[in-house]
C-alpha atoms as a PDB file:
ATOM      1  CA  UNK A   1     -29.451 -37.976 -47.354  1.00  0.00           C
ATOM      2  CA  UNK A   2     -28.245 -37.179 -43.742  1.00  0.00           C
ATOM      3  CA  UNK A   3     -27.927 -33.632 -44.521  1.00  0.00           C
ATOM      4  CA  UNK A   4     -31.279 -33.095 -45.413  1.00  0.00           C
ATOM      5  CA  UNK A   5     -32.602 -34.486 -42.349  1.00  0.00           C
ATOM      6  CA  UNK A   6     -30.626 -32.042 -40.022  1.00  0.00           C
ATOM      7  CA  UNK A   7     -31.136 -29.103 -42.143  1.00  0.00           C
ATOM      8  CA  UNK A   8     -34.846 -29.377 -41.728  1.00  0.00           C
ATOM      9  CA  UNK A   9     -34.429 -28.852 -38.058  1.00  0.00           C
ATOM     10  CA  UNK A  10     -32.560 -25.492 -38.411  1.00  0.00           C
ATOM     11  CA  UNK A  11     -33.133 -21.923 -39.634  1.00  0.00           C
ATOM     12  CA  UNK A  12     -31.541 -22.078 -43.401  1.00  0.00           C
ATOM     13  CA  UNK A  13     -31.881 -20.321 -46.320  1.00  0.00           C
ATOM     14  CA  UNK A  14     -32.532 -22.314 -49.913  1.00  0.00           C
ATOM     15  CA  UNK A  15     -29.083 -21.311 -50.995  1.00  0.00           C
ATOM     16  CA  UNK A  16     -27.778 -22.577 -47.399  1.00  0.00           C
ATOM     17  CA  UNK A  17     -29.263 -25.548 -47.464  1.00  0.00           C
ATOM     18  CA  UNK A  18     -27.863 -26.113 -51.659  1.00  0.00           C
ATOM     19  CA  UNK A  19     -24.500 -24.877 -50.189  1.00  0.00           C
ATOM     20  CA  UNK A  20     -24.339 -27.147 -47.561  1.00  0.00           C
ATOM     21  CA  UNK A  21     -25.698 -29.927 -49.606  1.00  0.00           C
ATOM     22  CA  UNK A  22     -22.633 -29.504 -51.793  1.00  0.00           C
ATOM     23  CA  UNK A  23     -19.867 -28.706 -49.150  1.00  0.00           C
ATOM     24  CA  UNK A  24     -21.732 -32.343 -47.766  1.00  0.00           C
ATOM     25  CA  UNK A  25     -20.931 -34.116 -50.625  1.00  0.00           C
ATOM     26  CA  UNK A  26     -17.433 -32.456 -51.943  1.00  0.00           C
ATOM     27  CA  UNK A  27     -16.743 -34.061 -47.881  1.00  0.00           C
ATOM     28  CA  UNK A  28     -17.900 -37.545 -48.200  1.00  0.00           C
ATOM     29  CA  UNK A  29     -16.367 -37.794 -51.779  1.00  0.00           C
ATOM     30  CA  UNK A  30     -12.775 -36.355 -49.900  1.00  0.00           C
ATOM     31  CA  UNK A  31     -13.043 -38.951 -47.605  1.00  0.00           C
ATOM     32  CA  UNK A  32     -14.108 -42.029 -49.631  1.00  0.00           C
ATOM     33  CA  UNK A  33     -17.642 -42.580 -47.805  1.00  0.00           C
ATOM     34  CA  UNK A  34     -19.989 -43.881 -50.676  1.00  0.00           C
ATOM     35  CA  UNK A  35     -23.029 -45.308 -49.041  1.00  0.00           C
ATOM     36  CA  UNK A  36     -25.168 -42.542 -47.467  1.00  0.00           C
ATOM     37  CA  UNK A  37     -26.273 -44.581 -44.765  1.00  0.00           C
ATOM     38  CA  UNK A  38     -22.833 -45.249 -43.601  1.00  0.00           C
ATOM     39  CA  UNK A  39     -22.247 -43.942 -39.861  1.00  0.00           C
ATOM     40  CA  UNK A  40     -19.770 -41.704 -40.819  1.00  0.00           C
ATOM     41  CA  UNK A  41     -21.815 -39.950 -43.688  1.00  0.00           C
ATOM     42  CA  UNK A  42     -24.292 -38.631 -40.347  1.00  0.00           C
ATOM     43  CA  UNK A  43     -21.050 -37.153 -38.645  1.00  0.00           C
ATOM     44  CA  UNK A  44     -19.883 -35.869 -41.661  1.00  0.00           C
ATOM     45  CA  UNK A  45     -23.507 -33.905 -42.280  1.00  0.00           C
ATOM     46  CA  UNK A  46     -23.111 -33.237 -38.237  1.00  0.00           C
ATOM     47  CA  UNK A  47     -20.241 -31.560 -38.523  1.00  0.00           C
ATOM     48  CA  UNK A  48     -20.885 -29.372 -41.652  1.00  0.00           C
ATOM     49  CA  UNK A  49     -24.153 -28.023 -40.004  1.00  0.00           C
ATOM     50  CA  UNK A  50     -22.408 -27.206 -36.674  1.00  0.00           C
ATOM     51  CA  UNK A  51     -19.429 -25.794 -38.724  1.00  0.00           C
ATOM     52  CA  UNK A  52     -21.837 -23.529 -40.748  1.00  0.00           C
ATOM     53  CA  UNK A  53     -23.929 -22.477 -38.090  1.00  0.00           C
ATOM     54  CA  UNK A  54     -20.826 -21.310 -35.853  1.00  0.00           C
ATOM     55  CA  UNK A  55     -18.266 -20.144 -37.997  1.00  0.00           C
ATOM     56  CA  UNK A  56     -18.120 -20.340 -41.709  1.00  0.00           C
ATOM     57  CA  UNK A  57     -19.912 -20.185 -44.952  1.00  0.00           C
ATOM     58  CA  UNK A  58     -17.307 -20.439 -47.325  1.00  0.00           C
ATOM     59  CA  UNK A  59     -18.165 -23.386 -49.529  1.00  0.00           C
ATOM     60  CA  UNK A  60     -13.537 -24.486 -49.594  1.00  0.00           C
ATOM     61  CA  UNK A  61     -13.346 -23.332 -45.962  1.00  0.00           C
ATOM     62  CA  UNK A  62     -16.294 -25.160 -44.642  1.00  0.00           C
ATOM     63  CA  UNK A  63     -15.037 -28.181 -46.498  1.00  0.00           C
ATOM     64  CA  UNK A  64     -11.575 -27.838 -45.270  1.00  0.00           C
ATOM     65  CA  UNK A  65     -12.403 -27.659 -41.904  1.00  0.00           C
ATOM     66  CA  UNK A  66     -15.213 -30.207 -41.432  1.00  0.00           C
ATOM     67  CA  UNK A  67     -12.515 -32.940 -42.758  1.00  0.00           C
ATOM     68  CA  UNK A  68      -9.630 -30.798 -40.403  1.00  0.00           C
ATOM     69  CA  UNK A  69     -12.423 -31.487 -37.262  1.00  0.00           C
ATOM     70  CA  UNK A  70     -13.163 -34.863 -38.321  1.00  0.00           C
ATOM     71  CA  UNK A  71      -9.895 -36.525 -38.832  1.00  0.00           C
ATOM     72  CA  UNK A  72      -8.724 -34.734 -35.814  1.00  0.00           C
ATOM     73  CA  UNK A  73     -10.976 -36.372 -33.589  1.00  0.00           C
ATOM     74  CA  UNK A  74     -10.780 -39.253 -35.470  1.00  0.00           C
ATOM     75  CA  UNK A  75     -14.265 -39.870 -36.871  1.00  0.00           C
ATOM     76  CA  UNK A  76     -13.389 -40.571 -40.318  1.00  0.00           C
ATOM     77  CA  UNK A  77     -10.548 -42.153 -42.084  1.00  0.00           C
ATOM     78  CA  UNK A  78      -9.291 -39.701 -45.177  1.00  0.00           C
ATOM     79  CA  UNK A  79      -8.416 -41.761 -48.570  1.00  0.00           C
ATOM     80  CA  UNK A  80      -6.913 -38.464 -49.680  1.00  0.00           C
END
């Protein structure tokens, strides 16, 4: 799972790195992006960790903004 990968890089705590796992997925499933090695699944765990690290920790928030950022610059296309 992309997240995985980038969260071994940084400074997390376990319940971060569950958190973010699970903001990660509530994403992809918002989004419609099924197959983990999809481009747009490493973005979407991109963007989560950068959003987390900078600004938020709020498990809605986080969520909310990654797919705010994302469709914004127009890295994803939202099926919601």
């Amino acid at each position: 799972m992309a997240i995985y990968r980038l969260l071994r890089r940084g400074v997390f705590e376990p319940d971060d790195v569950r958190l973010l796992a699970t903001v990660y997925e509530k994403v992809l499933g918002t989004v419609g992006v099924v197959d983990r090695k999809d481009p747009r699944a490493e973005l979407i765990a991109k963007k989560v960790v950068q959003l987390a690290q900078a600004v938020e920790r709020d498990p809605e928030c986080l969520k909310d903004l990654a797919i705010e950022e994302l469709q914004q610059s127009r890295d994803i296309a939202s099926n919601s």
